[in-house]
N, C-alpha and C. Protein backbone atom coordinates (compact mmCIF):
# COMPACT_ATOMS: atom_id res chain seq x y z
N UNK A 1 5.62 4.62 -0.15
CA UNK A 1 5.17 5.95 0.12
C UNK A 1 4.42 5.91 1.44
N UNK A 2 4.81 6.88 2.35
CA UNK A 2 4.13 6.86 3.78
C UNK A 2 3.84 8.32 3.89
N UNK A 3 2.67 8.55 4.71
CA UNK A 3 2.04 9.27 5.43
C UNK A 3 2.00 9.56 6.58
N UNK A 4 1.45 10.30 7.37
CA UNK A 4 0.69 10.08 8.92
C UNK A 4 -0.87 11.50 8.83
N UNK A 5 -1.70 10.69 9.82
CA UNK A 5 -2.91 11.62 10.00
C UNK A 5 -2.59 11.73 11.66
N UNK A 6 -2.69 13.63 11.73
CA UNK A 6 -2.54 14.49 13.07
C UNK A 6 -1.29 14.26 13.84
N UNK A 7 -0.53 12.68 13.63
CA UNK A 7 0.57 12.50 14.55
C UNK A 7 1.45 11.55 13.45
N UNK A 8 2.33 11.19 13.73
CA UNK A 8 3.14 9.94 13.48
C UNK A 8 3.20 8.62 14.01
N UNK A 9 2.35 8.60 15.06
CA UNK A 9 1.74 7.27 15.79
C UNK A 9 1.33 6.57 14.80
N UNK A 10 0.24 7.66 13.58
CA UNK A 10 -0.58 6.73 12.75
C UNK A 10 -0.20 7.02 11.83
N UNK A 11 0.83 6.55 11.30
CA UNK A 11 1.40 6.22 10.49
C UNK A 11 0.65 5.15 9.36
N UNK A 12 0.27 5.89 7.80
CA UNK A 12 0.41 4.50 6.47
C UNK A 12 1.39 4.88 5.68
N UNK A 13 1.07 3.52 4.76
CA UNK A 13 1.73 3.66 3.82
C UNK A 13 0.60 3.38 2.61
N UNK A 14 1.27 3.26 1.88
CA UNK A 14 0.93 3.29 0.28
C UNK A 14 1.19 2.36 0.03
N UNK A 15 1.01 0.98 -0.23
CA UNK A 15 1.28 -0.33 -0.76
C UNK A 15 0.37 -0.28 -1.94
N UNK A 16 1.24 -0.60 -3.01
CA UNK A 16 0.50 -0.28 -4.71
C UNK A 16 1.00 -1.72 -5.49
N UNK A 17 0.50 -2.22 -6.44
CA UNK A 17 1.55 -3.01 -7.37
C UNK A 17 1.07 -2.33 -9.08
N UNK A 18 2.29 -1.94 -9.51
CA UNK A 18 2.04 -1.45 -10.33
C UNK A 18 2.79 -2.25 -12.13
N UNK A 19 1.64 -2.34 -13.28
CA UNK A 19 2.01 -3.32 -14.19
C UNK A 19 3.60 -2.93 -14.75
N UNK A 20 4.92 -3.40 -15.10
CA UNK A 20 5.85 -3.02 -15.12
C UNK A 20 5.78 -2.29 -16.90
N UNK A 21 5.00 -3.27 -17.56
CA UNK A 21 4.98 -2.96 -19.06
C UNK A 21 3.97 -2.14 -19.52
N UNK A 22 2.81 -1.21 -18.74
CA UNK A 22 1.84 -0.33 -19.16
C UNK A 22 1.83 0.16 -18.07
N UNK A 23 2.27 0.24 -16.78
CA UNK A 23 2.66 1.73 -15.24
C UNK A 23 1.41 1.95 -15.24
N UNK A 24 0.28 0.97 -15.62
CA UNK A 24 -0.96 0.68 -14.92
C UNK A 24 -0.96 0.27 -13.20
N UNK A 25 -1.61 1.05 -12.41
CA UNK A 25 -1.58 0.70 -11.00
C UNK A 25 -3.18 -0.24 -11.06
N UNK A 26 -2.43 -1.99 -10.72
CA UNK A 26 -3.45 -3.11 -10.84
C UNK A 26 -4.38 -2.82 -9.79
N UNK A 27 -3.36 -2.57 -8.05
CA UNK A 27 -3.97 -2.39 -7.09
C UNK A 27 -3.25 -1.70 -5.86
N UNK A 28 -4.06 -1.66 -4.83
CA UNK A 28 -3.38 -0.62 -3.72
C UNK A 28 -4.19 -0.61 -2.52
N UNK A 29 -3.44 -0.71 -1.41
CA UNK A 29 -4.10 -0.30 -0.27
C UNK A 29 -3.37 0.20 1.02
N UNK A 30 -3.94 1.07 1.58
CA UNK A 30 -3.51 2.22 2.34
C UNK A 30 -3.84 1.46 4.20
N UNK A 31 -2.33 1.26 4.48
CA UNK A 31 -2.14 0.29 5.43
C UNK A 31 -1.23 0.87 6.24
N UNK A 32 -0.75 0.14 7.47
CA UNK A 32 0.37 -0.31 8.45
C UNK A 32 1.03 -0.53 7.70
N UNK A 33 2.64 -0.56 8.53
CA UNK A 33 3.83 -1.05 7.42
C UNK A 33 4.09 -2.45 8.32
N UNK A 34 2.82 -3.26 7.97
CA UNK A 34 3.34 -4.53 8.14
C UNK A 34 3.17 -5.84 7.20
N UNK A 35 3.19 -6.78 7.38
CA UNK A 35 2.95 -7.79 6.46
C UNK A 35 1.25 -7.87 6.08
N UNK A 36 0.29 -7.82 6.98
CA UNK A 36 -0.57 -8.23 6.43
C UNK A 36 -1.35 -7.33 5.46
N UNK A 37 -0.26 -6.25 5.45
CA UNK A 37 -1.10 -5.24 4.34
C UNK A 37 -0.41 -5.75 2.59
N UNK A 38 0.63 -6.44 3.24
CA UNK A 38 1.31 -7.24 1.60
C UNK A 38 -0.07 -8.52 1.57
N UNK A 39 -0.25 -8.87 2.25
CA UNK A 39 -1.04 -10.12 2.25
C UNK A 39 -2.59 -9.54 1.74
N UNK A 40 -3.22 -8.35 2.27
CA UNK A 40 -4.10 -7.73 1.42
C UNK A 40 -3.99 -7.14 0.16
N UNK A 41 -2.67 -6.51 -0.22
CA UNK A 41 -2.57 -6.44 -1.79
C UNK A 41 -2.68 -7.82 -2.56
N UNK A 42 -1.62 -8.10 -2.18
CA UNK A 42 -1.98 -9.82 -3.03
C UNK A 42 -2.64 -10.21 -3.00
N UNK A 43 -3.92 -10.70 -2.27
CA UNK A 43 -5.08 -11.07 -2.60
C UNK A 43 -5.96 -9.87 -3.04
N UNK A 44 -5.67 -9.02 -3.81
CA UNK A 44 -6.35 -8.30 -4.58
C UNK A 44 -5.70 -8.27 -5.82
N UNK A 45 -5.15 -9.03 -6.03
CA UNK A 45 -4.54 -9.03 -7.45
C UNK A 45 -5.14 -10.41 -8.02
């Protein structure tokens, strides 16, 4: 899921991981669409 604030320059996304067997959302963070925003979810899990 992506966004932008005032332009499309700034562009996020929505990086979530969500539990497959209770669609509990464990965690999430509102990033760049690049790797180190996978690298900040995962270490929040």
């Amino acid at each position: 899921m992506w966004s932008f604030v005032h332009s499309k320059k700034q562009q996020r996304w929505l990086w979530h991981a969500i539990d497959h067997d209770s669609g509990v959302v464990l965690a999430y963070v509102l990033a760049e669409h690049q790797d180190e925003a996978f690298i900040r979810l995962k270490a929040l899990l």
